[in-house]
Protein backbone atom coordinates (compact mmCIF):
# COMPACT_ATOMS: atom_id res chain seq x y z
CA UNK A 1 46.94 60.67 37.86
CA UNK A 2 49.01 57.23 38.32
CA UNK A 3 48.66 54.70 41.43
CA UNK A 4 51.59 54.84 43.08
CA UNK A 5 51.47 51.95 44.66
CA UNK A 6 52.51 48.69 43.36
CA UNK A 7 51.77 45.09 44.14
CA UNK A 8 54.37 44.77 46.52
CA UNK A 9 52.82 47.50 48.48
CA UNK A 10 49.00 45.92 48.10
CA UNK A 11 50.45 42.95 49.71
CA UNK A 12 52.61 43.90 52.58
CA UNK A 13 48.95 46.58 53.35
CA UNK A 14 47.07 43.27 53.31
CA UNK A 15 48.81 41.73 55.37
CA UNK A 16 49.35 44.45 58.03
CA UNK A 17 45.69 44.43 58.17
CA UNK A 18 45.19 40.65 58.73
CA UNK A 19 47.67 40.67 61.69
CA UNK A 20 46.00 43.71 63.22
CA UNK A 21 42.63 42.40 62.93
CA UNK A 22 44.23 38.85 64.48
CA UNK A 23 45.96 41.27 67.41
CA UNK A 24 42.53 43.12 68.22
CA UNK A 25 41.12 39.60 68.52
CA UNK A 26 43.34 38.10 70.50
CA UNK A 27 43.19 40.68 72.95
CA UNK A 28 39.85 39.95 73.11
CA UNK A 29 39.70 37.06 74.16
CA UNK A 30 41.60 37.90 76.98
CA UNK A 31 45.43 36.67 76.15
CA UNK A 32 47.68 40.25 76.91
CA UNK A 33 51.20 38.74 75.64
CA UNK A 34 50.84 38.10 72.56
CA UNK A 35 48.38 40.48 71.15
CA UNK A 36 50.23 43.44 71.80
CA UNK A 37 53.61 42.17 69.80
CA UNK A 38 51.21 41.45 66.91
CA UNK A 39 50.20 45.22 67.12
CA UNK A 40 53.30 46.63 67.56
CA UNK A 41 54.57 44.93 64.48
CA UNK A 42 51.71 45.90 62.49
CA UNK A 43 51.38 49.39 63.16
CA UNK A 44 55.41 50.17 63.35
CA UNK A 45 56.64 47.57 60.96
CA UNK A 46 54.12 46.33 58.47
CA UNK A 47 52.21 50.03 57.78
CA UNK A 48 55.18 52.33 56.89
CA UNK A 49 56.81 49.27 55.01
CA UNK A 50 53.25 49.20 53.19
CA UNK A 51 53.99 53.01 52.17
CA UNK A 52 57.37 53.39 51.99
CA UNK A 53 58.23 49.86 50.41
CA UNK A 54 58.46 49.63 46.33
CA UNK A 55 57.74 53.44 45.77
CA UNK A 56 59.76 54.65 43.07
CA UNK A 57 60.60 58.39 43.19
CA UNK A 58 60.11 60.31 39.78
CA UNK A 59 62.93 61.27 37.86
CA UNK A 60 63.13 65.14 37.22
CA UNK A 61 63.32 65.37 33.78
């Protein structure tokens, strides 16, 4: 079984990750305008782009 993802994909999960964990915080510390942009970009943006970015389909032989 191959990985299908590639290093493209590692980094664009990593970061989708580090701005979600930054958006949770944020919100808790009380700001409510910026936090939920950050969110919304990681979970609409950043995670599919993480999956769907770089993945090569295989060629039917």
């Amino acid at each position: 079984m191959k990985f299908v993802f590639n290093k493209t994909n590692i980094i664009l999960l990593v970061i989708a990750i580090i701005i979600t964990v930054a958006g949770y915080i944020i919100m808790g510390t009380g700001d409510n305008t910026i936090s939920p942009v950050l969110l919304i970009i990681a979970y609409v943006i950043l995670f599919p782009a993480a999956i769907i970015v770089g993945t090569k389909k295989k060629k039917k032989e």
